[in-house]
Protein backbone atom coordinates (compact mmCIF):
# COMPACT_ATOMS: atom_id res chain seq x y z
CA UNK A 1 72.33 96.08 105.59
CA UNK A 2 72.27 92.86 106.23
CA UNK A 3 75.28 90.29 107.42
CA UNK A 4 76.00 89.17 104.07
CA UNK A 5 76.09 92.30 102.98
CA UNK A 6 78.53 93.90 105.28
CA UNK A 7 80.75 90.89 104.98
CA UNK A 8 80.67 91.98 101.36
CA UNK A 9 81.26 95.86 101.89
CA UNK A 10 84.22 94.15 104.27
CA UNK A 11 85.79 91.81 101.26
CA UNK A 12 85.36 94.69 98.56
CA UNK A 13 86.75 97.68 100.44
CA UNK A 14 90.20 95.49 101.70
CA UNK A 15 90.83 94.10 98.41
CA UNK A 16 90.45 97.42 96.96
CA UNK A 17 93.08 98.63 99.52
CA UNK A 18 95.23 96.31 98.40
CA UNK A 19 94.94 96.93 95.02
CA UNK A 20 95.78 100.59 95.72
CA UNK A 21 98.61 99.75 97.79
CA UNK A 22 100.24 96.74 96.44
CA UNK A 23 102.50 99.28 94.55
CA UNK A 24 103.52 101.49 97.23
CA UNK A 25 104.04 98.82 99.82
CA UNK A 26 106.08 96.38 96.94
CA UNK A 27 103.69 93.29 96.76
CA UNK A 28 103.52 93.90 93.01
CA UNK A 29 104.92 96.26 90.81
CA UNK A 30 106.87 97.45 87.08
CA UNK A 31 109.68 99.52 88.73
CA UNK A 32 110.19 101.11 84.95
CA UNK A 33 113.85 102.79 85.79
CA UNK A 34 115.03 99.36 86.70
CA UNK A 35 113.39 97.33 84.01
CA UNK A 36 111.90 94.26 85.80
CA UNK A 37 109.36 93.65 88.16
CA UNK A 38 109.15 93.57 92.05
CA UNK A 39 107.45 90.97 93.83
CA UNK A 40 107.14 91.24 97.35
CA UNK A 41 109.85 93.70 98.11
CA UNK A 42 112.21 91.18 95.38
CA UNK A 43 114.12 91.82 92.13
CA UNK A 44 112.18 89.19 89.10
CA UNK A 45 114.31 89.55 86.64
CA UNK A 46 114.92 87.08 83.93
CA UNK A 47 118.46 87.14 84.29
CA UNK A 48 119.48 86.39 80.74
CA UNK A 49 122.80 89.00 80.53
CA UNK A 50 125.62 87.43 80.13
CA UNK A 51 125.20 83.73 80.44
CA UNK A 52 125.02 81.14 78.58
CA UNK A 53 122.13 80.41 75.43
CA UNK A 54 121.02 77.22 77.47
CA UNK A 55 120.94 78.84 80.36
CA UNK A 56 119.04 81.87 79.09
CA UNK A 57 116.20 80.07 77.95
CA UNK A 58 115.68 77.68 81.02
CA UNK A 59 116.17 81.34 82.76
CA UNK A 60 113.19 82.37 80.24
CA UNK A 61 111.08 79.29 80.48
CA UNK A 62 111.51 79.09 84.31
CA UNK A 63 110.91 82.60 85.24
CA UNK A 64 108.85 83.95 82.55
CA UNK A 65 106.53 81.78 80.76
CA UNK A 66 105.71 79.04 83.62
CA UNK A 67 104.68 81.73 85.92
CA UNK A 68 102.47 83.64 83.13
CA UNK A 69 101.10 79.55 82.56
CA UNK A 70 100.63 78.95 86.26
CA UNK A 71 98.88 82.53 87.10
CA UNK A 72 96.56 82.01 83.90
CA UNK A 73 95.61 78.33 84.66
CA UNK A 74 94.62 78.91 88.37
CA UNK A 75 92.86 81.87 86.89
CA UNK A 76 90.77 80.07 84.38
CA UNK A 77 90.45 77.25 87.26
CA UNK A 78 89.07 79.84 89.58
CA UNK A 79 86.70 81.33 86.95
CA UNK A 80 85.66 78.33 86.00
CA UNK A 81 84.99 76.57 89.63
CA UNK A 82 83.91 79.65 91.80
CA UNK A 83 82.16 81.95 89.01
CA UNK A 84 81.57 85.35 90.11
CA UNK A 85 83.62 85.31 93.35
CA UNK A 86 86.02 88.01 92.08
CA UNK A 87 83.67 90.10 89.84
CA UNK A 88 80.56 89.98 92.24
CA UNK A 89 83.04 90.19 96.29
CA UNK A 90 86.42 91.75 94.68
CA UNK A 91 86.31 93.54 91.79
CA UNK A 92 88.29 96.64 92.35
CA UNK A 93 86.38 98.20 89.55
CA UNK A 94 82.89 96.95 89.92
CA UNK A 95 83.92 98.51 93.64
CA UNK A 96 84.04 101.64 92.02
CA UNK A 97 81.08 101.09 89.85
CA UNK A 98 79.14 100.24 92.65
CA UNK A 99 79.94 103.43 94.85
CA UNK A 100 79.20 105.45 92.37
CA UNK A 101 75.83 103.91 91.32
CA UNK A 102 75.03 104.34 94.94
CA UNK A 103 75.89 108.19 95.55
CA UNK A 104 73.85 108.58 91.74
CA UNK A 105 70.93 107.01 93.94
CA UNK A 106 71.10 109.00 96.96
CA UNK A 107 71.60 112.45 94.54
CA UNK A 108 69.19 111.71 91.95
CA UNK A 109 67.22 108.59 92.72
CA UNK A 110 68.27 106.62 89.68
CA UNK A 111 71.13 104.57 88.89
CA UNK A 112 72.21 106.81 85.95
CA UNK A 113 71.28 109.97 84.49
CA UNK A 114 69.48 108.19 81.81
CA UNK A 115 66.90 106.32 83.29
CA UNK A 116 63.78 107.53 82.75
CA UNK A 117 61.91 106.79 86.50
CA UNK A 118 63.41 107.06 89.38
CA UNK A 119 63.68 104.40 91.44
CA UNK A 120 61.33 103.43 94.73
CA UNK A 121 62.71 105.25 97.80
CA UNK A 122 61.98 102.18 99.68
CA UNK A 123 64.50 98.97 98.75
CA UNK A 124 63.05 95.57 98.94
CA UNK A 125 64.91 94.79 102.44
CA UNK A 126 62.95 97.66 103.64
CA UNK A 127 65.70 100.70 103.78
CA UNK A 128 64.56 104.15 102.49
CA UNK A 129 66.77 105.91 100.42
CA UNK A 130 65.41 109.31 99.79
CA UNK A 131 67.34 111.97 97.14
CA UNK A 132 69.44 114.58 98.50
CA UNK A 133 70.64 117.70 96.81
CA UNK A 134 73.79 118.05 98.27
CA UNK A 135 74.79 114.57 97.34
CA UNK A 136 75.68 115.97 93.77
CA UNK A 137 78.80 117.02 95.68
CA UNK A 138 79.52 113.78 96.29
CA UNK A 139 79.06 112.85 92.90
CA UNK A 140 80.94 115.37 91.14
CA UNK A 141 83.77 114.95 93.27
CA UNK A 142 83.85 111.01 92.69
């Protein structure tokens, strides 16, 4: 594995953390008994009880649809300007995808179970991957 590689393995496996423990730790989460979100460890509410009409839709507008505006925007920005930064270095589920492709090849030495060949035990950078039989536990248990 090469440099770029392990920087990769790096990126992927801490923002996979933090997707698994942005909940727990309260970066970002529905709290559904409370009705309203929590943003780092903070109440978002919308705050629209009992005050005034004018005041409830500023309250609306300011804390519900210019967020939602601003986190789409930068989003489309990002996809737009850095292309498959977050689906090729962060993707918690391509992450996922990706491990399990991996233990497939080290069980079975294919990809998926429906490929016909199996794939050449030795990768282009020159790393044999032989099939295992007791990787199937890995497998199974992912």
């Amino acid at each position: 594995m090469n440099r770029v590689q392990r920087q990769r393995l790096l990126w992927r496996t801490a923002f996979f953390a933090l997707f698994v423990l942005a909940p727990v730790l309260d970066l970002f989460r529905l709290d559904l008994n409370l009705g309203h979100f929590i943003l780092f460890g903070q109440p978002w509410t919308l705050d629209i009880d009992a005050s005034q009409p004018l005041q409830s839709v500023m309250n609306i507008i300011l804390r519900a649809f210019l967020p939602v505006a601003l986190v789409a925007g930068i989003g489309f920005w990002v996809s737009w300007r850095y292309g498959r930064l977050y689906c090729g270095w962060l993707c918690p589920h391509f992450s996922v995808v990706e491990a399990i492709n991996s233990l497939m090849r080290r069980a079975s030495g294919k990809v998926t179970l429906w490929q016909k060949e199996t794939l050449p035990e030795v990768q282009s950078d020159g790393v044999e991957i032989h099939p295992r039989k007791r990787a199937w536990l890995l497998v199974a248990a992912a």
